[in-house]
N, C-alpha and C. Protein backbone atom coordinates (compact mmCIF):
# COMPACT_ATOMS: atom_id res chain seq x y z
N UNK A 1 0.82 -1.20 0.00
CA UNK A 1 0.00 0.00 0.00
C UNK A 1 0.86 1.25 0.00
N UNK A 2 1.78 1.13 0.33
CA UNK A 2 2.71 2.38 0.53
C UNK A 2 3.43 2.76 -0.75
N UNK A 3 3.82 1.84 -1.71
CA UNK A 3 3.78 2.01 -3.49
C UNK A 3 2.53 2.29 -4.20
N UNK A 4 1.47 1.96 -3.99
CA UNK A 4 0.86 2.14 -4.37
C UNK A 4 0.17 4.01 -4.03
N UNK A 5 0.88 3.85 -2.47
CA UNK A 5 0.26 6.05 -2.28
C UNK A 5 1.60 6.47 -3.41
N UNK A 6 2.58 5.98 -3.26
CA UNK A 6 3.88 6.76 -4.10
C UNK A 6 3.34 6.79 -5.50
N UNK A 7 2.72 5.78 -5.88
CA UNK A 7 2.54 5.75 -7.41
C UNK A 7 1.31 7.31 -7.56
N UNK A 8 0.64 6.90 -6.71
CA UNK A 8 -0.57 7.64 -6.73
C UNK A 8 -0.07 9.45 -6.30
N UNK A 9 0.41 9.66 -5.23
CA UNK A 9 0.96 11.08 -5.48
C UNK A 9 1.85 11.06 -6.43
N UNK A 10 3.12 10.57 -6.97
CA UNK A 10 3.62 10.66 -8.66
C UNK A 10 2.51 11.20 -9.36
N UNK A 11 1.63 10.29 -9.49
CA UNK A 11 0.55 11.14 -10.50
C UNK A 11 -0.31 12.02 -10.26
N UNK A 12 -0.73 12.46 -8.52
CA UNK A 12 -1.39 13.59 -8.83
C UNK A 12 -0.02 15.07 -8.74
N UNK A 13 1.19 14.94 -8.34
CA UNK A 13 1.94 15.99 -8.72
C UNK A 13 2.31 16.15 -10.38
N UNK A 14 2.13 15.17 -11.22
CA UNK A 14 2.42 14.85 -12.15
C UNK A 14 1.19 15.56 -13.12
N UNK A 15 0.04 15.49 -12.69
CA UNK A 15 -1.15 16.11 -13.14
C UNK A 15 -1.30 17.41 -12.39
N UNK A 16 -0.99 17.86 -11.47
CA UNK A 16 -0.64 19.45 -11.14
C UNK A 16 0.37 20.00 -11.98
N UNK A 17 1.41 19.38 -12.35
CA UNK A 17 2.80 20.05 -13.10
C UNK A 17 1.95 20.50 -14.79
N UNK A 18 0.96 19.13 -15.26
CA UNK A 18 0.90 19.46 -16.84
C UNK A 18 -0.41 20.46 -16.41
N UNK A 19 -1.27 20.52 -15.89
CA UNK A 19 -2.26 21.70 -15.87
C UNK A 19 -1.53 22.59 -15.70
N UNK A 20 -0.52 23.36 -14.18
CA UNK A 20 0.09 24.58 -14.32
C UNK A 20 0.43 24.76 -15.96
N UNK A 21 1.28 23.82 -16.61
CA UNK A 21 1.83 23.69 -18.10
C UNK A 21 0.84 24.98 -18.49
N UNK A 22 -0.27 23.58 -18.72
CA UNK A 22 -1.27 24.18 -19.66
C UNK A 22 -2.08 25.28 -19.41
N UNK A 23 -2.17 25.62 -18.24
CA UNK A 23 -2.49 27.18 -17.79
C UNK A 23 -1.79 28.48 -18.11
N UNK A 24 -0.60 28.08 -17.84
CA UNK A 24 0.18 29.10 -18.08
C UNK A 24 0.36 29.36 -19.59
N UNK A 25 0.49 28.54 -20.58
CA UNK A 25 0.72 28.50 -21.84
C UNK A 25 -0.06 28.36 -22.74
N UNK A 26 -1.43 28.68 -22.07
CA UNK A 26 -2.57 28.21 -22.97
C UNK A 26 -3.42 29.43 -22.39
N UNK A 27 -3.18 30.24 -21.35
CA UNK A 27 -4.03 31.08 -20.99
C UNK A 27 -5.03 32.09 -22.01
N UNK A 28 -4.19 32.36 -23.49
CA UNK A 28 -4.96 33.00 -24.91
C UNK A 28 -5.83 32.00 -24.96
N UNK A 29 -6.18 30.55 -24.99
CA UNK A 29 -7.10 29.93 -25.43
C UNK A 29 -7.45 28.76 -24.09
N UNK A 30 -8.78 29.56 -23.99
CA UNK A 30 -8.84 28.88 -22.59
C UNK A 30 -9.52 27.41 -22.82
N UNK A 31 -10.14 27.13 -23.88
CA UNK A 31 -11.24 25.89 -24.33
C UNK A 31 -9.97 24.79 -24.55
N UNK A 32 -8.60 24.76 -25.30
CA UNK A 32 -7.70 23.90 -24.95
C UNK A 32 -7.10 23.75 -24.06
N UNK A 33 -6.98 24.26 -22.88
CA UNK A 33 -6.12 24.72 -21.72
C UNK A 33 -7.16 24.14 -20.90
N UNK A 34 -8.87 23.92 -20.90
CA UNK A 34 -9.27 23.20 -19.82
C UNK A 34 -9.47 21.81 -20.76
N UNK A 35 -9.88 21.53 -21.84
CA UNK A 35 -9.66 20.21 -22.41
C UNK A 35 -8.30 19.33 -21.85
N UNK A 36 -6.94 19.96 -22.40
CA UNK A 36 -5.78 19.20 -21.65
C UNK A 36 -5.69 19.08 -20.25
N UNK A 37 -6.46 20.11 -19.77
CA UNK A 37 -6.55 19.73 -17.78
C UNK A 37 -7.13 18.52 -17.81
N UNK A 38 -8.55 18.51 -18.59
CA UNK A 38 -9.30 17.45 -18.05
C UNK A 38 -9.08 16.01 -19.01
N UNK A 39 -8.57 16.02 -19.47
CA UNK A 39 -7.66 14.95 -20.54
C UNK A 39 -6.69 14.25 -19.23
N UNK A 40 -6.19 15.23 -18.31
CA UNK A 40 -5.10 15.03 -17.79
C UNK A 40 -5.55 14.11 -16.25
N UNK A 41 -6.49 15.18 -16.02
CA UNK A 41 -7.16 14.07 -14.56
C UNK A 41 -8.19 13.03 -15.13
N UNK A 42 -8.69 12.83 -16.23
CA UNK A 42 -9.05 11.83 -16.35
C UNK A 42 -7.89 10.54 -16.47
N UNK A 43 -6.66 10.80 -17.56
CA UNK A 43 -5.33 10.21 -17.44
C UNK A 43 -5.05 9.38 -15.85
N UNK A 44 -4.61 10.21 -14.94
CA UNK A 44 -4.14 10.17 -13.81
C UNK A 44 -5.01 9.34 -12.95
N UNK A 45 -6.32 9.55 -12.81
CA UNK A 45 -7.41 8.99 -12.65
C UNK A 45 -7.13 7.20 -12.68
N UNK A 46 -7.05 7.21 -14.50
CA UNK A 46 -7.44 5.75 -14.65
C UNK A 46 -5.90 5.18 -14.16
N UNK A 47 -4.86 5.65 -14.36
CA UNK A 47 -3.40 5.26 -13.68
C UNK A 47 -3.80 4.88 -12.41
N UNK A 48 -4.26 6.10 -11.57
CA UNK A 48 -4.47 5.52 -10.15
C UNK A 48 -5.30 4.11 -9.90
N UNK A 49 -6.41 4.72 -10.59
CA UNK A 49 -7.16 3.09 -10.73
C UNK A 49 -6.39 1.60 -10.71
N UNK A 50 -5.50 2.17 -12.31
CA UNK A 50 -5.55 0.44 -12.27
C UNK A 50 -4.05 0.49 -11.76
N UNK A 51 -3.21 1.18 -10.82
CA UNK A 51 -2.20 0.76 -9.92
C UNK A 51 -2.97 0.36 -8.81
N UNK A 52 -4.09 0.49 -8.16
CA UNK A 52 -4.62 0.18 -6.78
C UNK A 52 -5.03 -1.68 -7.49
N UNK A 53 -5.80 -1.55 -8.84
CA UNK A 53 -6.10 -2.85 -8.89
C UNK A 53 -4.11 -3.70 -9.14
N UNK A 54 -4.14 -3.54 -9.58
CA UNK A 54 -2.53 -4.22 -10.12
C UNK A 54 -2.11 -4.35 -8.81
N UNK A 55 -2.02 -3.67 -7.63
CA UNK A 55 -1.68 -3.86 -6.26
C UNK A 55 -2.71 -5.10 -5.57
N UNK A 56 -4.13 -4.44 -5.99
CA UNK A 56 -4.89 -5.87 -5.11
C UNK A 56 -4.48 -7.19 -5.98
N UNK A 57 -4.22 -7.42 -7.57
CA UNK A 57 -3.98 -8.30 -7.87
C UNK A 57 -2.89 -9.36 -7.60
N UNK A 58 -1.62 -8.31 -7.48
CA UNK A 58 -0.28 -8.82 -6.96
C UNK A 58 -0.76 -9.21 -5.15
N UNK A 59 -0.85 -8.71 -4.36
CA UNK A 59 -1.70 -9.15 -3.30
C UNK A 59 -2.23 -10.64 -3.22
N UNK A 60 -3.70 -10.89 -4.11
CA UNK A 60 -4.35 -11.70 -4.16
C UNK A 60 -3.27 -13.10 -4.31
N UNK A 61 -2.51 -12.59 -5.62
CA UNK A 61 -1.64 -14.00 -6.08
C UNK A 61 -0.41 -14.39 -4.94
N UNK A 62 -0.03 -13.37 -4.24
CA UNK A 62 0.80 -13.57 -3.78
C UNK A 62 0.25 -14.66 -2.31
N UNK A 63 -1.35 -14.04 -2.17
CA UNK A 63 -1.87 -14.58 -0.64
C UNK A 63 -1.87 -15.97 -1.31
N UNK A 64 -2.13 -16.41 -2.33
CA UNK A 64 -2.81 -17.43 -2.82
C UNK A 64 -1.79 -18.46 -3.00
N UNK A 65 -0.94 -17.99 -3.50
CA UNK A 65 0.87 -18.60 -3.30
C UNK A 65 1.16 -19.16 -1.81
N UNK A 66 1.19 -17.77 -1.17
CA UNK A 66 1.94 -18.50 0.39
C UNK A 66 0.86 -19.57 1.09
N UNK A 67 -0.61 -19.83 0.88
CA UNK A 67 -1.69 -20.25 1.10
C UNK A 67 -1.51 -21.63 0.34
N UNK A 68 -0.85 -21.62 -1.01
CA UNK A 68 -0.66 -23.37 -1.48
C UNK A 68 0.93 -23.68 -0.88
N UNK A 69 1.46 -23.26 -0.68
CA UNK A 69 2.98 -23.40 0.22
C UNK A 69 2.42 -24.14 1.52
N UNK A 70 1.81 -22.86 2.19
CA UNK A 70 1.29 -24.06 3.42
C UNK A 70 0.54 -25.46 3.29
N UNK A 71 -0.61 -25.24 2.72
CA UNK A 71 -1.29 -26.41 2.08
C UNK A 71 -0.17 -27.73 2.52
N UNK A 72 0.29 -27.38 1.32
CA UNK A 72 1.82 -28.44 0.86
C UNK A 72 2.25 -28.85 1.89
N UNK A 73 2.88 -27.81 2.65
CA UNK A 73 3.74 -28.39 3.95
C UNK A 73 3.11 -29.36 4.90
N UNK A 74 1.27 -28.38 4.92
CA UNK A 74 0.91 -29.02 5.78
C UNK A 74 0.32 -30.78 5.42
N UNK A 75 0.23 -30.62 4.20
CA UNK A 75 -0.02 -32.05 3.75
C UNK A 75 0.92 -32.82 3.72
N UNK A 76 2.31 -32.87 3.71
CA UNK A 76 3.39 -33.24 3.58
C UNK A 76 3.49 -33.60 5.12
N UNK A 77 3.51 -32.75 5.80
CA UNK A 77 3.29 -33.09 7.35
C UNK A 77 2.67 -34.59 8.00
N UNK A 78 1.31 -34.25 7.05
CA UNK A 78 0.21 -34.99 7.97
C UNK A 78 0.62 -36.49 7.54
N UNK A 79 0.99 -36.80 6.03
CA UNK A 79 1.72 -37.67 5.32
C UNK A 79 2.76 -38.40 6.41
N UNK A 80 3.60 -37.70 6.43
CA UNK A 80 4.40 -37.99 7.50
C UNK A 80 4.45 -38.28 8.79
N UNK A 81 3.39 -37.92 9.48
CA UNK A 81 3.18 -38.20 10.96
C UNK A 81 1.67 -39.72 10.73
N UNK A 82 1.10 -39.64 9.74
CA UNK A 82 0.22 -40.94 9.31
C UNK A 82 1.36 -42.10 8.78
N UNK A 83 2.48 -41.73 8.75
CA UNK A 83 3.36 -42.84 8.02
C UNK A 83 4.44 -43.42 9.13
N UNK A 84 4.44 -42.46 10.54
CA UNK A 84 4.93 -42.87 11.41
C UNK A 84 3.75 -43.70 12.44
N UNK A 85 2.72 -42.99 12.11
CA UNK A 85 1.54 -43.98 13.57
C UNK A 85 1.16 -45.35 12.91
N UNK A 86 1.02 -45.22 11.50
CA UNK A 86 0.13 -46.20 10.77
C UNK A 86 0.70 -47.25 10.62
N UNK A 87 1.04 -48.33 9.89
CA UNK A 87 1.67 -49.81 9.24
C UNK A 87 1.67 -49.20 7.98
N UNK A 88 0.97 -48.85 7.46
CA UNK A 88 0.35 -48.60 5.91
C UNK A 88 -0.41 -47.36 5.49
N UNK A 89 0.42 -46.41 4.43
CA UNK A 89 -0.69 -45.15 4.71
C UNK A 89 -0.66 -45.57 2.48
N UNK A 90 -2.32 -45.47 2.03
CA UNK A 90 -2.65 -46.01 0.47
C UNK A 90 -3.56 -44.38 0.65
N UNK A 91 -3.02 -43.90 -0.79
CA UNK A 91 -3.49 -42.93 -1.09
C UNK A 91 -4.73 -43.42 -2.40
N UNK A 92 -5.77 -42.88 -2.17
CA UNK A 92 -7.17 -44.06 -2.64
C UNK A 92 -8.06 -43.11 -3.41
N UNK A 93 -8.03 -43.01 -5.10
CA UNK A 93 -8.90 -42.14 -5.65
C UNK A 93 -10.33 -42.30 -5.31
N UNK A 94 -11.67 -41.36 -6.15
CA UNK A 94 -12.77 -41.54 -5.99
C UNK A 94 -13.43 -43.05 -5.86
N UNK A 95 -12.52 -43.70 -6.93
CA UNK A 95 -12.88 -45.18 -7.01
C UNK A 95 -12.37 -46.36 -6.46
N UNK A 96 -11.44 -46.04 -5.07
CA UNK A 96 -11.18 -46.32 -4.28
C UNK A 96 -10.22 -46.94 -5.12
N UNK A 97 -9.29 -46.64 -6.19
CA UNK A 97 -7.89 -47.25 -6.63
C UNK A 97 -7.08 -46.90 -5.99
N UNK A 98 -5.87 -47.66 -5.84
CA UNK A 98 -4.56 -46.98 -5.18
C UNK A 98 -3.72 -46.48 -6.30
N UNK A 99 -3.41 -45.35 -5.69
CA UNK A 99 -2.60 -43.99 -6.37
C UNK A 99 -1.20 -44.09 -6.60
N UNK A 100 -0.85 -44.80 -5.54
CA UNK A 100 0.67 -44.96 -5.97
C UNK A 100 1.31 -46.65 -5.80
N UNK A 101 2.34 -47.03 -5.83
CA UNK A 101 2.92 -48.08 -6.06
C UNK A 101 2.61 -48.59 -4.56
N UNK A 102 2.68 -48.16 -3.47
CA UNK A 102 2.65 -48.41 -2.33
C UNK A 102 2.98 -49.87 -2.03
N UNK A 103 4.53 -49.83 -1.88
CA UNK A 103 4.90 -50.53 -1.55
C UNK A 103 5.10 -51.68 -0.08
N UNK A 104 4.71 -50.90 0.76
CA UNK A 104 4.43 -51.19 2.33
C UNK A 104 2.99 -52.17 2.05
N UNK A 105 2.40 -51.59 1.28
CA UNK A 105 1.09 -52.39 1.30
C UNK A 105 1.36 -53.47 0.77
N UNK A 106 2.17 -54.22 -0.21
CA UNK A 106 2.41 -54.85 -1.45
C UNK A 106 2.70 -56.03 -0.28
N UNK A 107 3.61 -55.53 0.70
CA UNK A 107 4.56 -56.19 1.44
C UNK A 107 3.16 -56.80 2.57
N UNK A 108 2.45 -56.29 2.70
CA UNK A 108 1.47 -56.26 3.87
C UNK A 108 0.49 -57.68 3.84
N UNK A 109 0.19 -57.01 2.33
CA UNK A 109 -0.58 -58.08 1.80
C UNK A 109 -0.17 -59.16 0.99
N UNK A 110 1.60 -59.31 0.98
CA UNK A 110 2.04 -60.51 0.57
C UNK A 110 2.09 -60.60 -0.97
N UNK A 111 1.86 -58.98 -1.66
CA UNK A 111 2.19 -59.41 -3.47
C UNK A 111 2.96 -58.52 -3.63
N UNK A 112 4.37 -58.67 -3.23
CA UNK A 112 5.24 -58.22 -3.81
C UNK A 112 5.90 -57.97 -4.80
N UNK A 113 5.03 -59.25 -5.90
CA UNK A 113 5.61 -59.69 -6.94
C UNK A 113 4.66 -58.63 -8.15
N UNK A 114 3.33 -58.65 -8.00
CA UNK A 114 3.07 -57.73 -8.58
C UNK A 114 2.82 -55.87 -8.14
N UNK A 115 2.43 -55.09 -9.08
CA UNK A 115 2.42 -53.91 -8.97
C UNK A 115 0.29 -53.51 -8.40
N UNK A 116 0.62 -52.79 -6.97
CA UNK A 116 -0.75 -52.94 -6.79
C UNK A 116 -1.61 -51.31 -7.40
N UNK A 117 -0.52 -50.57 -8.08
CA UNK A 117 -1.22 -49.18 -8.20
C UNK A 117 -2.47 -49.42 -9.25
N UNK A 118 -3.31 -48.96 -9.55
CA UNK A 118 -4.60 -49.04 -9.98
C UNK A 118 -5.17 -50.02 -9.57
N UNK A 119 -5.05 -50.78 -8.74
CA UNK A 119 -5.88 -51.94 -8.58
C UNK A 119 -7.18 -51.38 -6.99
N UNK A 120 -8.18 -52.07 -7.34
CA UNK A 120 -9.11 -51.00 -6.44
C UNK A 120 -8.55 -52.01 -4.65
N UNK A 121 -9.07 -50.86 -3.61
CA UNK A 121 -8.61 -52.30 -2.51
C UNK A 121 -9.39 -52.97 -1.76
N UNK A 122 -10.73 -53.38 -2.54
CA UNK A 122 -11.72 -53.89 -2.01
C UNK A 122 -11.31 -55.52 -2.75
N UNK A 123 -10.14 -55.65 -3.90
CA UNK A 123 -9.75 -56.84 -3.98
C UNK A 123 -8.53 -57.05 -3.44
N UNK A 124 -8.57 -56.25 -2.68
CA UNK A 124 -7.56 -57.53 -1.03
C UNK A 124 -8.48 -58.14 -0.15
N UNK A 125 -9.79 -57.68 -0.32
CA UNK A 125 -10.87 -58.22 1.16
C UNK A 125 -11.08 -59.45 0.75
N UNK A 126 -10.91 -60.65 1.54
CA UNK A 126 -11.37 -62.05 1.34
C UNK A 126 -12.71 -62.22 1.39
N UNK A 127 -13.83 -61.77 1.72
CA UNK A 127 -15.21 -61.94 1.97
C UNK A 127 -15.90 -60.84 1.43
N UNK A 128 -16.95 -61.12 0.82
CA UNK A 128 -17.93 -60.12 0.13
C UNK A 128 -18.43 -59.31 0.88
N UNK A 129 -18.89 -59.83 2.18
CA UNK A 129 -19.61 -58.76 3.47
C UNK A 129 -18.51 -58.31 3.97
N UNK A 130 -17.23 -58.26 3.62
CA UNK A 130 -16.25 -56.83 3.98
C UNK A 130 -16.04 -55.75 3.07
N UNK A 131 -16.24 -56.49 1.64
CA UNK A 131 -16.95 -55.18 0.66
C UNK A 131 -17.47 -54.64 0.41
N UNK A 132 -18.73 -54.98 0.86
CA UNK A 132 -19.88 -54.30 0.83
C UNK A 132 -20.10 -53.70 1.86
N UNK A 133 -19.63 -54.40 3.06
CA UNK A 133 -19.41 -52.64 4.32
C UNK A 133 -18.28 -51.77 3.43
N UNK A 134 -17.42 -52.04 3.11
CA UNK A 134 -16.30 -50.94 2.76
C UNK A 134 -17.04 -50.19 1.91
N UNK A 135 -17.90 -50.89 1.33
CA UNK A 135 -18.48 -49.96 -0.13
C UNK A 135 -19.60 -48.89 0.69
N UNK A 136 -20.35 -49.32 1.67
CA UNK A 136 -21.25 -48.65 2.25
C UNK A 136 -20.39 -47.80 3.06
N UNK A 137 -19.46 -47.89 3.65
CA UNK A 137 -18.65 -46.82 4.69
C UNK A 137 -18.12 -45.96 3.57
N UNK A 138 -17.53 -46.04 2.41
CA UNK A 138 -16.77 -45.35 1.89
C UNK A 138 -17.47 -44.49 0.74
């Protein structure tokens, strides 16, 4: 905010300097001498404008930045403290596939040999009435 008053007095001394201009040097014709005044604060005007927006914009992106930084960390965190309490932490899309190679699990459930990523994990459950709760809980 404090660039943004600097930008903003720049331009209203900047629009005092060209009116004196045009006052003084235009005083024989006064109908161009208030046209370039008001040419001039309309000018200055829309400058101020869109430096206040260009300020809220840089603002916005910047909040929005340090706001996915944390995100991150903090997901990275929680990752990490679920990977120290848990046996097994399976990251599980809408369709309950596993997301990554997850190897701890592979090991868990004894198929090491194959690759379990896309495979959904309602085919590790040995019994149908543990799928169909999983399917109803999830």
């Amino acid at each position: 905010s404090d660039r943004l008053r600097l930008v903003c007095s720049w331009n209203v001394l900047h629009c005092a300097i060209v009116c004196y201009t045009c006052y003084t040097h235009w005083t024989d014709n006064t109908e161009i001498a208030s046209t370039l005044m008001l040419f001039e604060l309309w000018l200055d005007s829309v400058l101020c404008v869109m430096s206040a927006r260009a300020a809220q914009t840089l603002r916005d992106d910047t909040r929005c930045e340090v706001d996915a930084d944390m995100l991150r960390s903090e997901s990275s965190g929680l990752w990490d403290l679920l990977d120290l309490v848990c046996d097994v932490v399976v990251q599980l899309d809408d369709q309950h596939r596993i997301l990554d190679g997850a190897p701890r699990f592979s090991a868990l459930v004894m198929s090491q040999g194959r690759d379990v990523k896309g495979m959904r994990l309602q085919e590790f459950m040995p019994l149908e009435e543990d799928k169909e709760a999983f399917e109803r809980c999830a």
